[in-house]
Protein backbone atom coordinates (compact mmCIF):
# COMPACT_ATOMS: atom_id res chain seq x y z
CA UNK A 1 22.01 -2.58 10.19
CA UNK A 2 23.54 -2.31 13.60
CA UNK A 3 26.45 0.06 12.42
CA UNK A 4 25.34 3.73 12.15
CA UNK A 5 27.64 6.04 10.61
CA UNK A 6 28.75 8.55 13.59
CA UNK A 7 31.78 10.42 13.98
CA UNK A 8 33.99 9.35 17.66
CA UNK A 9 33.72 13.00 19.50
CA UNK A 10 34.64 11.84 23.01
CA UNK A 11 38.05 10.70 24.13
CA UNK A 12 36.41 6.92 25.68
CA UNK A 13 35.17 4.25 23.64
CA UNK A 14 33.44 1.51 25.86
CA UNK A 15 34.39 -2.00 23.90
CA UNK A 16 33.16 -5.61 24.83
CA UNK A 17 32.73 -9.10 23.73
CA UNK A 18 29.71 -11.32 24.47
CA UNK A 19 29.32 -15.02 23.60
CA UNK A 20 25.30 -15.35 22.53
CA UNK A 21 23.89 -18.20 20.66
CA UNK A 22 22.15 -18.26 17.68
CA UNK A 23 20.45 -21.49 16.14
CA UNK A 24 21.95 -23.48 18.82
CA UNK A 25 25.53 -22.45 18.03
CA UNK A 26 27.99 -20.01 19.64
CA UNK A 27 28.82 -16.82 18.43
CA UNK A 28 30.99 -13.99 19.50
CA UNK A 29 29.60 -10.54 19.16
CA UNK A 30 32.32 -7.85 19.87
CA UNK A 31 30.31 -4.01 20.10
CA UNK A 32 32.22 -0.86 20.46
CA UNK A 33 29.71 2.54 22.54
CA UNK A 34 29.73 5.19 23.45
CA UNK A 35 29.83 5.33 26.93
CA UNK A 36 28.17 9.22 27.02
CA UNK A 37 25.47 8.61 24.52
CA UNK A 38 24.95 4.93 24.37
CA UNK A 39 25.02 5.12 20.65
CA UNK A 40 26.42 1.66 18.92
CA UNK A 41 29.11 2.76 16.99
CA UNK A 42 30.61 -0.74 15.93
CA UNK A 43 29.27 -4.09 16.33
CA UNK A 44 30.93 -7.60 14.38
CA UNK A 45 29.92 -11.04 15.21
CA UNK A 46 32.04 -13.80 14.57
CA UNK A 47 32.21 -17.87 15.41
CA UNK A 48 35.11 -17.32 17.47
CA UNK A 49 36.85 -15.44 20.26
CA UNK A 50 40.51 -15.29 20.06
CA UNK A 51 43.84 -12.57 19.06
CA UNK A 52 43.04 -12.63 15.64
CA UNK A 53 39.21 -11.84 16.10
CA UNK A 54 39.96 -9.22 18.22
CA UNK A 55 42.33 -7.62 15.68
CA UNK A 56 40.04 -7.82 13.06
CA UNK A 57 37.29 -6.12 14.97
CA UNK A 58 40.15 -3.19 16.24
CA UNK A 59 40.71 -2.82 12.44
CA UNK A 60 36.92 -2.39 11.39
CA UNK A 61 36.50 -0.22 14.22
CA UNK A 62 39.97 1.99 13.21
CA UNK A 63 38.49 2.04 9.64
CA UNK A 64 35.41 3.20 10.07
CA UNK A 65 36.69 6.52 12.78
CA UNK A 66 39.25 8.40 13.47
CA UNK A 67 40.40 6.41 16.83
CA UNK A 68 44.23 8.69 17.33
CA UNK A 69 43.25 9.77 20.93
CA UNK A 70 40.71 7.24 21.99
CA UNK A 71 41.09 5.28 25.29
CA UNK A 72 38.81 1.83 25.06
CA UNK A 73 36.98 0.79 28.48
CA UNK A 74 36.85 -2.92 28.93
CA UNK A 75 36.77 -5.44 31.35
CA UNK A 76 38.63 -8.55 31.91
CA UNK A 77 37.07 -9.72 28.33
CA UNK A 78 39.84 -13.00 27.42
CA UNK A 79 40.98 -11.29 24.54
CA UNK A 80 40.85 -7.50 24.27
CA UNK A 81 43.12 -6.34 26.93
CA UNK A 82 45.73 -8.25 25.97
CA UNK A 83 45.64 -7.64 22.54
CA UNK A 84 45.11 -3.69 23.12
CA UNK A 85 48.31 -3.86 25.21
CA UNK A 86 50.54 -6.04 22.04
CA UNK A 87 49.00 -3.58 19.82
CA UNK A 88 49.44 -0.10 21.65
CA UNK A 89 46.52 0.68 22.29
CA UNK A 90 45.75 3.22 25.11
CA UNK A 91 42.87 1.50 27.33
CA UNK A 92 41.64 1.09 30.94
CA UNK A 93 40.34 -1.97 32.90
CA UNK A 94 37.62 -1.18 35.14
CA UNK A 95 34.01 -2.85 35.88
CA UNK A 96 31.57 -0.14 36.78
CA UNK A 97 30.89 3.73 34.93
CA UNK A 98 31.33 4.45 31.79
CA UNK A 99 32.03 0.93 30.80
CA UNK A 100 28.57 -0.34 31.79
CA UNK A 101 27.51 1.25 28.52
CA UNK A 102 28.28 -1.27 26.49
CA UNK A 103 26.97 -4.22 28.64
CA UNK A 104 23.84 -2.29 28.69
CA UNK A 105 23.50 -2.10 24.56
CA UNK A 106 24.05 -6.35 24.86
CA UNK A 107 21.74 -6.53 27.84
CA UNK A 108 19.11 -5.06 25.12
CA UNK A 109 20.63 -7.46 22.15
């Protein structure tokens, strides 16, 4: 199991969304990390990228920690941005730092 049970103690969550394939088809694995430690604190794979996959992976994430004060890292992933923006969600767009954690974790995926 990919999901350990953690507690969110920094302020930064570092959130992405790869496509990988598995027995020839596409997938979508969304991961949420912690961009200090490296630790996986979320991960969901679904057979789809769009809003709605996105919210549902924002809602596992929210029900799993306490998320009040957390700003997500991400890049210019096609869904997250936009749907942390709709949704209220306090996040930053950048490329390089702290947000490397989390391509690093799917690099080793």
């Amino acid at each position: 199991d990919l999901q350990p049970i953690s507690t969110v103690s920094e302020d930064q969550l570092a959130v992405d969304e790869k496509m990988i394939r598995l027995h020839g088809q596409k997938f979508w694995l969304y991961g949420a990390v912690d961009p200090n430690t490296n630790e996986i604190l979320h991960v969901s794979l679904y057979p789809t990228a769009n809003k709605q996959t996105t919210r549902w992976f924002l809602t596992e994430l929210h029900r799993r920690y306490q998320l009040d004060n957390v700003e997500f890292l991400v890049d210019d992933a096609d869904y997250l941005g936009s749907v942390l923006a709709e949704d209220g969600y306090r996040f930053q767009v950048i490329r390089h730092g702290n947000r490397n954690a989390i391509e690093r974790v799917f690099w080793e995926i």
